[in-house]
Structures are given as C-alpha cells and as structure tokens.
N, C-alpha and C. Protein backbone atom coordinates (compact mmCIF):
# COMPACT_ATOMS: atom_id res chain seq x y z
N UNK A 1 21.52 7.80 8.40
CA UNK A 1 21.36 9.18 8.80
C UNK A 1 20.98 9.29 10.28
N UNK A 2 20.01 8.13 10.65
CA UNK A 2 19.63 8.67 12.04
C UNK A 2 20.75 8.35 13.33
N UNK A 3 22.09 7.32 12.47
CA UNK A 3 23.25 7.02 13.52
C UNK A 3 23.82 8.47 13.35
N UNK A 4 24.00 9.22 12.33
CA UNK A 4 24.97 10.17 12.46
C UNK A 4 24.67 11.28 13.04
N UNK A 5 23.06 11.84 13.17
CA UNK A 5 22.17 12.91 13.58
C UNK A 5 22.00 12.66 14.94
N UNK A 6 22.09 11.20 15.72
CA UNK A 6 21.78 11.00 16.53
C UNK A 6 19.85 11.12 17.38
N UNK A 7 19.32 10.76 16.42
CA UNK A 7 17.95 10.49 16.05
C UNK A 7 17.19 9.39 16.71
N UNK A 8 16.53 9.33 17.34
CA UNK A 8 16.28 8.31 18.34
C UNK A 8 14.74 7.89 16.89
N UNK A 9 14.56 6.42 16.77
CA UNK A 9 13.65 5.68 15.41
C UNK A 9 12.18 5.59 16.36
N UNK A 10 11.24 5.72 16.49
CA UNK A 10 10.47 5.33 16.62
C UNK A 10 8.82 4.46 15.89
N UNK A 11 9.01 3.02 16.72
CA UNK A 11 8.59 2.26 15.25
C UNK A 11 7.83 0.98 15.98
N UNK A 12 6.89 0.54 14.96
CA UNK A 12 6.52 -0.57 15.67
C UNK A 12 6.98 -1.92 15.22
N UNK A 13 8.06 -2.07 14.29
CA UNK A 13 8.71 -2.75 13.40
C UNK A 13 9.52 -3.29 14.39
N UNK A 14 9.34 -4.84 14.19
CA UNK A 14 10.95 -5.78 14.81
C UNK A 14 11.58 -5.85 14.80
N UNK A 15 11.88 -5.43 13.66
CA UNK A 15 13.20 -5.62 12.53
C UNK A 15 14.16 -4.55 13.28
N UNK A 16 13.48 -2.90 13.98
CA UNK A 16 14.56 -2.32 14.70
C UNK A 16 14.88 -2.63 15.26
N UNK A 17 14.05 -3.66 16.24
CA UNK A 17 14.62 -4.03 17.99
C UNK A 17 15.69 -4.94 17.74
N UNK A 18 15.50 -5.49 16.34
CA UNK A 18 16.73 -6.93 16.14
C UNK A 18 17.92 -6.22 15.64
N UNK A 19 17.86 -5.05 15.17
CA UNK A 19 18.86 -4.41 14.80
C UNK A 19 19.84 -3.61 16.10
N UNK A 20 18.96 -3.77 16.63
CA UNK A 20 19.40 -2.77 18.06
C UNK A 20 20.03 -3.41 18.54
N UNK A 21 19.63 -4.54 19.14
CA UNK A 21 20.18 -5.93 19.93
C UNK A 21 21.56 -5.90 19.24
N UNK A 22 21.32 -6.79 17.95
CA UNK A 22 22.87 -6.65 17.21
C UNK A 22 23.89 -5.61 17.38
N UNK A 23 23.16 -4.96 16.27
CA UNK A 23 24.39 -3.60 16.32
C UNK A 23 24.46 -2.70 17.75
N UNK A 24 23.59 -2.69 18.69
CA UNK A 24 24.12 -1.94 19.56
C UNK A 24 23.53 -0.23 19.03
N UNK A 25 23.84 0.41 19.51
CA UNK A 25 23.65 2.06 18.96
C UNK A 25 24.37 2.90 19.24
N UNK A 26 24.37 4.26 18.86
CA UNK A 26 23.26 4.98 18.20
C UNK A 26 22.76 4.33 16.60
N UNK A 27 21.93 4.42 16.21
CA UNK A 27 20.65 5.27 16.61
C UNK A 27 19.78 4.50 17.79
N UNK A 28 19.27 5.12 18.26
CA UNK A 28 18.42 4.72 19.49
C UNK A 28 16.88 4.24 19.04
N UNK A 29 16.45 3.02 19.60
CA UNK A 29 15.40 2.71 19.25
C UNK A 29 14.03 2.67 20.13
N UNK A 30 13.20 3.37 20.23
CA UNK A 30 11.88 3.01 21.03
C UNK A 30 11.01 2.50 20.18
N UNK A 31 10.60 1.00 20.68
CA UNK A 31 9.69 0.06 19.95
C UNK A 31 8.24 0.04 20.38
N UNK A 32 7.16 0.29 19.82
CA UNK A 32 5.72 0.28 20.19
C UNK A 32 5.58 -0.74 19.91
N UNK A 33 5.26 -1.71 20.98
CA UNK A 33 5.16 -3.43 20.87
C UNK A 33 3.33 -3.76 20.94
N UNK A 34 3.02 -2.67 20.54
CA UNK A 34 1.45 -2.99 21.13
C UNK A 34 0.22 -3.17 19.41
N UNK A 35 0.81 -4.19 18.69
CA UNK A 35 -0.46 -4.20 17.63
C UNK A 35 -0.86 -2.75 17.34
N UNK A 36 -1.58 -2.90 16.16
CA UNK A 36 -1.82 -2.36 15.41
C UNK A 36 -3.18 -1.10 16.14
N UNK A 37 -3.24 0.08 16.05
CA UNK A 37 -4.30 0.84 16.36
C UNK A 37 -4.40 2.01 15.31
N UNK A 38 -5.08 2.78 15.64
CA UNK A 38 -5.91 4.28 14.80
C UNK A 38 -4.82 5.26 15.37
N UNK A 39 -4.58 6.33 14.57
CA UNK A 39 -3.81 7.52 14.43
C UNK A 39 -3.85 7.76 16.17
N UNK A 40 -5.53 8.30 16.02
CA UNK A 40 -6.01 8.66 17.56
C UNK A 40 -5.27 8.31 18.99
N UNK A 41 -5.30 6.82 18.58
CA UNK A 41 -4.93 6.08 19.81
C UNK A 41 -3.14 6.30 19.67
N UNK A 42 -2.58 6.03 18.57
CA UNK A 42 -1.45 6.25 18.11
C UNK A 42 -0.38 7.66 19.32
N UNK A 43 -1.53 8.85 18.56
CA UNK A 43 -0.65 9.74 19.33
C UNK A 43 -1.21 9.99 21.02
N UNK A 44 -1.94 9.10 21.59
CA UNK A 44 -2.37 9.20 22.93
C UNK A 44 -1.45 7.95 23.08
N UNK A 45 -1.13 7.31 23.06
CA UNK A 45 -0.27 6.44 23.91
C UNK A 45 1.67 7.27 23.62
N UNK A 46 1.66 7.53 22.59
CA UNK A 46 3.12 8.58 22.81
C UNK A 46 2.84 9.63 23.74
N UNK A 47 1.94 10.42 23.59
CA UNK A 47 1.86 11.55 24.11
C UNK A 47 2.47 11.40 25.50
N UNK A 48 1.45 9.70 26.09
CA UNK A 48 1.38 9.14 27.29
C UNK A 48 2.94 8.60 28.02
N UNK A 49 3.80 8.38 26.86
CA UNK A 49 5.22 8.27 27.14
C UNK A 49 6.33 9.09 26.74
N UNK A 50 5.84 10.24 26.76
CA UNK A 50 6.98 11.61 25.99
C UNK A 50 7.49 11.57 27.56
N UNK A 51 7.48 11.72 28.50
CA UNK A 51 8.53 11.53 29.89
C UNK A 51 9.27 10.90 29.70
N UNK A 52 8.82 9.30 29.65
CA UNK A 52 9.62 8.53 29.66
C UNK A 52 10.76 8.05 28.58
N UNK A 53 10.14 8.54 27.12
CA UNK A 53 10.90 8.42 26.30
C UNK A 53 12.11 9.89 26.22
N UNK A 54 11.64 11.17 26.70
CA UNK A 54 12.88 11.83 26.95
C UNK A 54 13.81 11.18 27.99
N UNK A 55 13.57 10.54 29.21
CA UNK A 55 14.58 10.48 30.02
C UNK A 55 15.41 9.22 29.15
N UNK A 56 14.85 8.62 28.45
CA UNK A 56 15.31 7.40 27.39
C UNK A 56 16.50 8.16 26.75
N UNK A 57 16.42 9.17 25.92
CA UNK A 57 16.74 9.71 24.75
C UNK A 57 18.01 9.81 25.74
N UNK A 58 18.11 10.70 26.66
CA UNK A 58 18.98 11.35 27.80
C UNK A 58 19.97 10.09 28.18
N UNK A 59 19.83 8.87 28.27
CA UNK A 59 20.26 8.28 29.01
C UNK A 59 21.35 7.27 27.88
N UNK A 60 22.59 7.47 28.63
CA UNK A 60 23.85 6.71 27.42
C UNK A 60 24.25 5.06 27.85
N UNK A 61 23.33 4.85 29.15
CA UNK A 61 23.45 3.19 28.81
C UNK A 61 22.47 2.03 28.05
N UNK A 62 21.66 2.96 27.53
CA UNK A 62 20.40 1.80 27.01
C UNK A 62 20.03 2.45 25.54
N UNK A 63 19.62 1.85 24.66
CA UNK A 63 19.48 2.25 22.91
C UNK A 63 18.16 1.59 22.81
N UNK A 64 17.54 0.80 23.59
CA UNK A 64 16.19 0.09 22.85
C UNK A 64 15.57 0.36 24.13
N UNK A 65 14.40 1.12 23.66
CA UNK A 65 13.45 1.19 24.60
C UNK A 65 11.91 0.16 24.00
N UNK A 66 11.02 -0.64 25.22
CA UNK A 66 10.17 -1.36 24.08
C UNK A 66 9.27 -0.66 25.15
N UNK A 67 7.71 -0.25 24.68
CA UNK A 67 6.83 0.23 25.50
C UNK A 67 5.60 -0.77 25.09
N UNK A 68 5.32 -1.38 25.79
CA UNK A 68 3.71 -2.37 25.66
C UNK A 68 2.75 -1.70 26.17
C-alpha cells in the first residue's frame, strides 16, 4: 500500500533500509538509526527533522533517508 499511495515509512527497523537498498523505491524510507528512546524524545527528534525530511519526501533521486 505505501508503494502505491506513495507514502514515505518511517521506522527504526533495518529490515526497511535493506529493503530499500534492494528494491529501490517508492515507497520511500526514512530510518531512525538512533536506539531505542521514550515517546517524548521520539517526537522531539522528528519534530527536529520535519525540514529535512520534507525536502526528502520532495526529492526523486534518493528513497532512504537514515537520520542518527
């Protein structure tokens, strides 16, 4: 669903970035490579990359974004 909607995954799972690599995209992947934290911290470090992950979303040469 999220190849056909065009849905960008956001996840802290490997398993997308290895999927990404492979298959290539859509769907678009931004990977939170940073261990495990609290909700709190959770939505302060997105919040902290909603710029960067729109110009991500926007952009048709790259499908895996990883943010540490």
């Amino acid at each position: 669903m999220a190849k056909q909607e065009g849905f960008i995954i956001l996840t802290q799972d490997d398993d997308f970035t290895e999927m990404s690599l492979l298959n290539g995209f859509p769907p678009k992947v931004v990977h939170l490579a940073m261990g495990n934290h609290s909700t709190r911290d959770w939505l302060r470090i997105i919040l902290a990359n909603v710029h960067l992950c729109k110009l991500f979303g926007k952009n048709n040469e790259f499908g895996l974004l990883v943010i540490k």
